[in-house]
N, C-alpha and C. Protein backbone atom coordinates (compact mmCIF):
# COMPACT_ATOMS: atom_id res chain seq x y z
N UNK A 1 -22.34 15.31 -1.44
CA UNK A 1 -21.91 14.17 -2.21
C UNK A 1 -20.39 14.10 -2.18
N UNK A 2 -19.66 13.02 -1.94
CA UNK A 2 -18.75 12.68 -2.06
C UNK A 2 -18.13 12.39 -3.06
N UNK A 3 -17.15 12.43 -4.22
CA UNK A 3 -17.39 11.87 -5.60
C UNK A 3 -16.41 12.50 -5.96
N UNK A 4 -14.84 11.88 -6.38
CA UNK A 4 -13.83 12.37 -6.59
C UNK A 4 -13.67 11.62 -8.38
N UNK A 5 -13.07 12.37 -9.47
CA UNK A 5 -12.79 12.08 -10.71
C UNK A 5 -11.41 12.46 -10.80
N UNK A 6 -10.20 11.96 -10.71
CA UNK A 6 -9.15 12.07 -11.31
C UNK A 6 -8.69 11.86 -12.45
N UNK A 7 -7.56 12.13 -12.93
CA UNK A 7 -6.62 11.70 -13.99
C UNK A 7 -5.37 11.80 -13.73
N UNK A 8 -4.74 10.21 -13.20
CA UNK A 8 -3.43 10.66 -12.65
C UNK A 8 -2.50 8.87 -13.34
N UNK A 9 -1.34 9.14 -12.56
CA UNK A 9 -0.87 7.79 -13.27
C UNK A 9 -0.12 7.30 -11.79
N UNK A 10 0.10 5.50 -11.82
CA UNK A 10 0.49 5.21 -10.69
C UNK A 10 2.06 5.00 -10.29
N UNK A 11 1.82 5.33 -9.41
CA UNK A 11 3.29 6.16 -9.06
C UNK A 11 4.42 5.31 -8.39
N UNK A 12 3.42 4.32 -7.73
CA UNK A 12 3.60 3.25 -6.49
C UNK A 12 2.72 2.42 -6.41
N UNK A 13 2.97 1.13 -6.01
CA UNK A 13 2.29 0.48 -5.46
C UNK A 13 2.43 -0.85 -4.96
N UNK A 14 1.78 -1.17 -3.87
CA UNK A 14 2.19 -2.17 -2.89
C UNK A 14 1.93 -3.92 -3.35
N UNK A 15 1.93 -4.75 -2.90
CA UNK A 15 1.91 -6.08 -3.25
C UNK A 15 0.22 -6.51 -2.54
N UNK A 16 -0.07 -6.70 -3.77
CA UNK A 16 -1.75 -7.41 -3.74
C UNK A 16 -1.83 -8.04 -2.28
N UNK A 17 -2.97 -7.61 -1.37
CA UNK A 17 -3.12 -8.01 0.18
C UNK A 17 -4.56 -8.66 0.19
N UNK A 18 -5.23 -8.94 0.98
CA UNK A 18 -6.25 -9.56 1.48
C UNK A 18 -6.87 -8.98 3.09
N UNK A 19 -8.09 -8.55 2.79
CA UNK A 19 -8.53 -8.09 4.55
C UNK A 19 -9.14 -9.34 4.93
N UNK A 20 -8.83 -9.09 6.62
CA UNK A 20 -9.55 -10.45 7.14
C UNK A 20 -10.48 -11.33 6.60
N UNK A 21 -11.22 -10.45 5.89
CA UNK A 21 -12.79 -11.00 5.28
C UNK A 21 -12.32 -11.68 3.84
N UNK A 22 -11.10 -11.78 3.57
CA UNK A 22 -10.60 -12.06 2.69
C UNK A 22 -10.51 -11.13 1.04
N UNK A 23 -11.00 -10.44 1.00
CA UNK A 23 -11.02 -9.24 -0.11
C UNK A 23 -10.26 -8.71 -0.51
N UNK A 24 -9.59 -8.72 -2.20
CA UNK A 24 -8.32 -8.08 -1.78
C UNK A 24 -8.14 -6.65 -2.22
N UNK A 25 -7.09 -6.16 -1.77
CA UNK A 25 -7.19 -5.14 -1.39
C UNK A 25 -5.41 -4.64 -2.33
N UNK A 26 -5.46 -3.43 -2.60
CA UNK A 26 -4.41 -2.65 -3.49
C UNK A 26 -4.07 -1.67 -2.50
N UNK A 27 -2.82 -1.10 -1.84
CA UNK A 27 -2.64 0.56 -1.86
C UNK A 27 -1.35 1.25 -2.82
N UNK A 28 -1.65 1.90 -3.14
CA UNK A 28 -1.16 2.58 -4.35
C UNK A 28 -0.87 4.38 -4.18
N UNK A 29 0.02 4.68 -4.96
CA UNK A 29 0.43 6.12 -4.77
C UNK A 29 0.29 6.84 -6.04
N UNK A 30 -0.80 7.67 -6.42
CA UNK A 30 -1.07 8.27 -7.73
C UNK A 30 -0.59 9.44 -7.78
N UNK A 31 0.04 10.10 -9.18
CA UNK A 31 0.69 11.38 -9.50
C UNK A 31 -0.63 12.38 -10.37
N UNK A 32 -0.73 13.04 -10.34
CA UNK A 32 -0.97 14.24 -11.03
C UNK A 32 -0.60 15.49 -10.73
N UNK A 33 -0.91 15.92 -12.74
CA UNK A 33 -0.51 17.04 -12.90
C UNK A 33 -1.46 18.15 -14.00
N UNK A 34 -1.17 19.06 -13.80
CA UNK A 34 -2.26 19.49 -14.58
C UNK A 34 -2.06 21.35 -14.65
N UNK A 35 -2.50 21.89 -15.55
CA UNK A 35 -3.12 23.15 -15.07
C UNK A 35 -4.35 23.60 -14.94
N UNK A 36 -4.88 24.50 -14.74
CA UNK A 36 -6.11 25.00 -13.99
C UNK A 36 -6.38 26.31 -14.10
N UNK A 37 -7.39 26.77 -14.37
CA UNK A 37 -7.75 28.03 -14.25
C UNK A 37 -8.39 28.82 -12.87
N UNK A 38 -7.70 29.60 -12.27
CA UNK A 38 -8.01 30.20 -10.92
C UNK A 38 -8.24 31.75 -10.77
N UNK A 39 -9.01 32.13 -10.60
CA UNK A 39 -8.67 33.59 -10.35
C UNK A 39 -8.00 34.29 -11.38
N UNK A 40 -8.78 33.96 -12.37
CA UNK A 40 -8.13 34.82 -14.28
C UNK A 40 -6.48 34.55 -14.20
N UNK A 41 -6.24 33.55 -13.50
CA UNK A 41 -5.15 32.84 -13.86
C UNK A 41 -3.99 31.58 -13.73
N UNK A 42 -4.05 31.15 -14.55
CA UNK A 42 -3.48 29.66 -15.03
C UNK A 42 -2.27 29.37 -13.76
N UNK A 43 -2.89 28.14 -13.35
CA UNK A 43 -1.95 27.75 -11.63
C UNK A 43 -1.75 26.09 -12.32
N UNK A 44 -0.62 25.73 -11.98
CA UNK A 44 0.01 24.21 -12.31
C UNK A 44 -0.24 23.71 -11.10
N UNK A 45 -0.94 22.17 -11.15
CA UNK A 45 -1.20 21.65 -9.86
C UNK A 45 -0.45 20.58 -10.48
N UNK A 46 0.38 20.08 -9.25
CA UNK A 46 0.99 18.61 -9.10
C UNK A 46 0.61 18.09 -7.45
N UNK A 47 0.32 17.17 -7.41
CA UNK A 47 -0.18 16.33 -6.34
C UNK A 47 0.28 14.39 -6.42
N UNK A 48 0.35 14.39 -5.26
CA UNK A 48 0.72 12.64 -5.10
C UNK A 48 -0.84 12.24 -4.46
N UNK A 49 -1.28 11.54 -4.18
CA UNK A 49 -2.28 11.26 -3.66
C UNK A 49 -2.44 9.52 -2.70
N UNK A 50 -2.15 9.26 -1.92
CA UNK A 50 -2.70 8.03 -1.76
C UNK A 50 -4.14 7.21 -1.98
N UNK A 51 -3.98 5.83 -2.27
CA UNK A 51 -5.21 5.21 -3.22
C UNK A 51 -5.66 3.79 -2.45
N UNK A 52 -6.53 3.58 -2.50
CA UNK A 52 -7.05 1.86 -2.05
C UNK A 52 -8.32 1.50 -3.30
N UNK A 53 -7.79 0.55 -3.71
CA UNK A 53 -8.65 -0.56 -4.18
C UNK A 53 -9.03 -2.08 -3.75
N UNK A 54 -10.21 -1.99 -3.88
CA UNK A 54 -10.57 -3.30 -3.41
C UNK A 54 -11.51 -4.30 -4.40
N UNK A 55 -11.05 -5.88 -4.53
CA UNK A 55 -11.91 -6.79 -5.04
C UNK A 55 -11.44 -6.57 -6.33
N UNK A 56 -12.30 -6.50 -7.41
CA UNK A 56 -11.74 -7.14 -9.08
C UNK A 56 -11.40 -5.97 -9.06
N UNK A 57 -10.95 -4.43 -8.90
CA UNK A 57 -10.48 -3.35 -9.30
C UNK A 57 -8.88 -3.87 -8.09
N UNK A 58 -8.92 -4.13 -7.43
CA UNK A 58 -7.37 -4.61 -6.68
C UNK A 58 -7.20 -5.52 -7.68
N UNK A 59 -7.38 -6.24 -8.25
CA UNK A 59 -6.82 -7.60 -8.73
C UNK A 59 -6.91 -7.11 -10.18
N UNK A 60 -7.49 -6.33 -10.85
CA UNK A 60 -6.70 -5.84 -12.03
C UNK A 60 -5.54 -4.75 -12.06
N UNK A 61 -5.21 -3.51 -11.00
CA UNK A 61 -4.73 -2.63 -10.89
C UNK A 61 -3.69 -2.84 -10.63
N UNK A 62 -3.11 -4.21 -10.33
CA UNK A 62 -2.00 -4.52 -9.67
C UNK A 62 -1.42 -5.03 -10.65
N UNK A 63 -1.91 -5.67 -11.70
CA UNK A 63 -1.58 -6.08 -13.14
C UNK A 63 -0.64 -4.98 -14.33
N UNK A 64 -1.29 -3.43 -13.68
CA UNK A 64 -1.01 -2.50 -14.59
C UNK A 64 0.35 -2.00 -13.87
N UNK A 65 1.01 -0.89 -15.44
CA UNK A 65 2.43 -0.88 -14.77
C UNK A 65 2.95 0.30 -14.33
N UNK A 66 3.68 0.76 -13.34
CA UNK A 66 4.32 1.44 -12.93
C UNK A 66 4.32 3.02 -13.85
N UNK A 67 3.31 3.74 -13.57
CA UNK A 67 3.68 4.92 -14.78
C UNK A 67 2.68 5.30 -15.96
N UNK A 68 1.69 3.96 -15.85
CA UNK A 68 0.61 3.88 -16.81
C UNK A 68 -0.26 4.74 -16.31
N UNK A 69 -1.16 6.17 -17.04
CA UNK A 69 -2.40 6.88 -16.38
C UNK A 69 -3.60 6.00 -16.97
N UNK A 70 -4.28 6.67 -16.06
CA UNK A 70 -5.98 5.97 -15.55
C UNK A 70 -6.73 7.23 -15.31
N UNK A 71 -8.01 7.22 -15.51
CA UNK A 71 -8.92 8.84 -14.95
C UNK A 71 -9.81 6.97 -13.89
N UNK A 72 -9.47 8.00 -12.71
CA UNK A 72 -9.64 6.83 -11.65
C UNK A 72 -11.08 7.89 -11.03
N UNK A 73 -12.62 6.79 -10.52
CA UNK A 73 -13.19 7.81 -10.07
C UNK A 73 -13.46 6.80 -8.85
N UNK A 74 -14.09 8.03 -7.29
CA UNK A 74 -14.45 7.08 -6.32
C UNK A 74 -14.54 8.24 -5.26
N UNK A 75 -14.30 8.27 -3.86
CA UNK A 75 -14.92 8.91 -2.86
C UNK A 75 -13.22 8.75 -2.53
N UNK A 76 -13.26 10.28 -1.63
CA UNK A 76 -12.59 10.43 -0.22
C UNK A 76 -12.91 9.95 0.95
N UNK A 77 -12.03 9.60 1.77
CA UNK A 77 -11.94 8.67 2.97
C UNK A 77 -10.54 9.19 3.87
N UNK A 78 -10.95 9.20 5.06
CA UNK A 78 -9.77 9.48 6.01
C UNK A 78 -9.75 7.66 6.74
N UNK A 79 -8.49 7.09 7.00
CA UNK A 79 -8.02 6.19 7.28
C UNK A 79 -8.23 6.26 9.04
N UNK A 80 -8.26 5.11 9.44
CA UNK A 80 -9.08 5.29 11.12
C UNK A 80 -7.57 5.51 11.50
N UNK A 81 -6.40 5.58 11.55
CA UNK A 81 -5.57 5.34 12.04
C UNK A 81 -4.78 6.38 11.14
N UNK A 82 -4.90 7.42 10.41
CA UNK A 82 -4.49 8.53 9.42
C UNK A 82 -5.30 9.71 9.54
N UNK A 83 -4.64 10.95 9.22
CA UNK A 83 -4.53 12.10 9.28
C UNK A 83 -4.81 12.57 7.77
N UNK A 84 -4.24 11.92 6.70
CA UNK A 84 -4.65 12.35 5.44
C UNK A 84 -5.47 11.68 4.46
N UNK A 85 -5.78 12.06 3.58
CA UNK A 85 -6.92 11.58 2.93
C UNK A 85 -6.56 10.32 1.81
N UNK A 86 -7.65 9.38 1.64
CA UNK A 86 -7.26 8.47 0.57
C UNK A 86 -8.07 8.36 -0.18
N UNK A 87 -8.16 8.38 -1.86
CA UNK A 87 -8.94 7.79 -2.80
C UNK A 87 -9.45 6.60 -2.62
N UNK A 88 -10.51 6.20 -2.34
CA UNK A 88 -10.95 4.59 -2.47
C UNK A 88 -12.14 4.64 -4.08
N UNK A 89 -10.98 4.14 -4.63
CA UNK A 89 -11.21 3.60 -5.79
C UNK A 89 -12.21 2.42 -6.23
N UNK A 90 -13.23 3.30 -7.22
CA UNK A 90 -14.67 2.28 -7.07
C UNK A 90 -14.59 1.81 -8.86
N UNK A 91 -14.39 3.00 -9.82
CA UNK A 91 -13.91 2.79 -11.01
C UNK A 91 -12.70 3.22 -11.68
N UNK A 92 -12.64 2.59 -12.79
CA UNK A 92 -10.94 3.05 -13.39
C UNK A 92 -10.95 2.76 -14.54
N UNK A 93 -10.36 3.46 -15.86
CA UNK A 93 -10.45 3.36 -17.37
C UNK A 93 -9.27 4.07 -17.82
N UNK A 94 -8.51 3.59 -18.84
CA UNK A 94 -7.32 4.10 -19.58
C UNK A 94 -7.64 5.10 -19.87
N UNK A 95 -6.95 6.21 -19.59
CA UNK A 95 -7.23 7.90 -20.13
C UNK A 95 -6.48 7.95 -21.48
């Protein structure tokens, strides 16, 4: 299963687009931070992450502001034309 749950806030993000098929589409750059328990001991994770939304989750996300967190959930995806991984964002709710 594929099935990613974050809690991060947006960091970046690009100007509301449209794919051929007309759909629109968000990419966005999310921050988190956090600690974690590993190996009987407490490790600080910070991560940037790149993000895509599409359809009424693009067209509200682009509304929100610069810095605001979200616990964003959805699947990993490698980009046909990329090397690293992207969130494609299916749901999203004020944390």
């Amino acid at each position: 299963m594929n099935r990613t749950e974050l809690t991060a806030c947006i960091a970046e993000q690009a100007a509301l687009r449209y794919t051929p098929a007309g759909l629109p589409a968000l990419d966005l750059i999310l921050e988190h931070a956090s600690e974690v328990h590993e190996a009987g001991q407490i490790r600080k994770v910070q991560l940037k992450l790149r993000a895509l939304a599409f359809g009424h989750q693009a067209e509200t996300l682009v509304k929100q502001a610069i810095g605001s967190v979200w616990q964003f959930k959805g699947f990993l995806a490698t980009p046909r034309q990329g090397k690293s991984v992207v969130l494609h964002i299916q749901e999203f709710q004020q944390d």
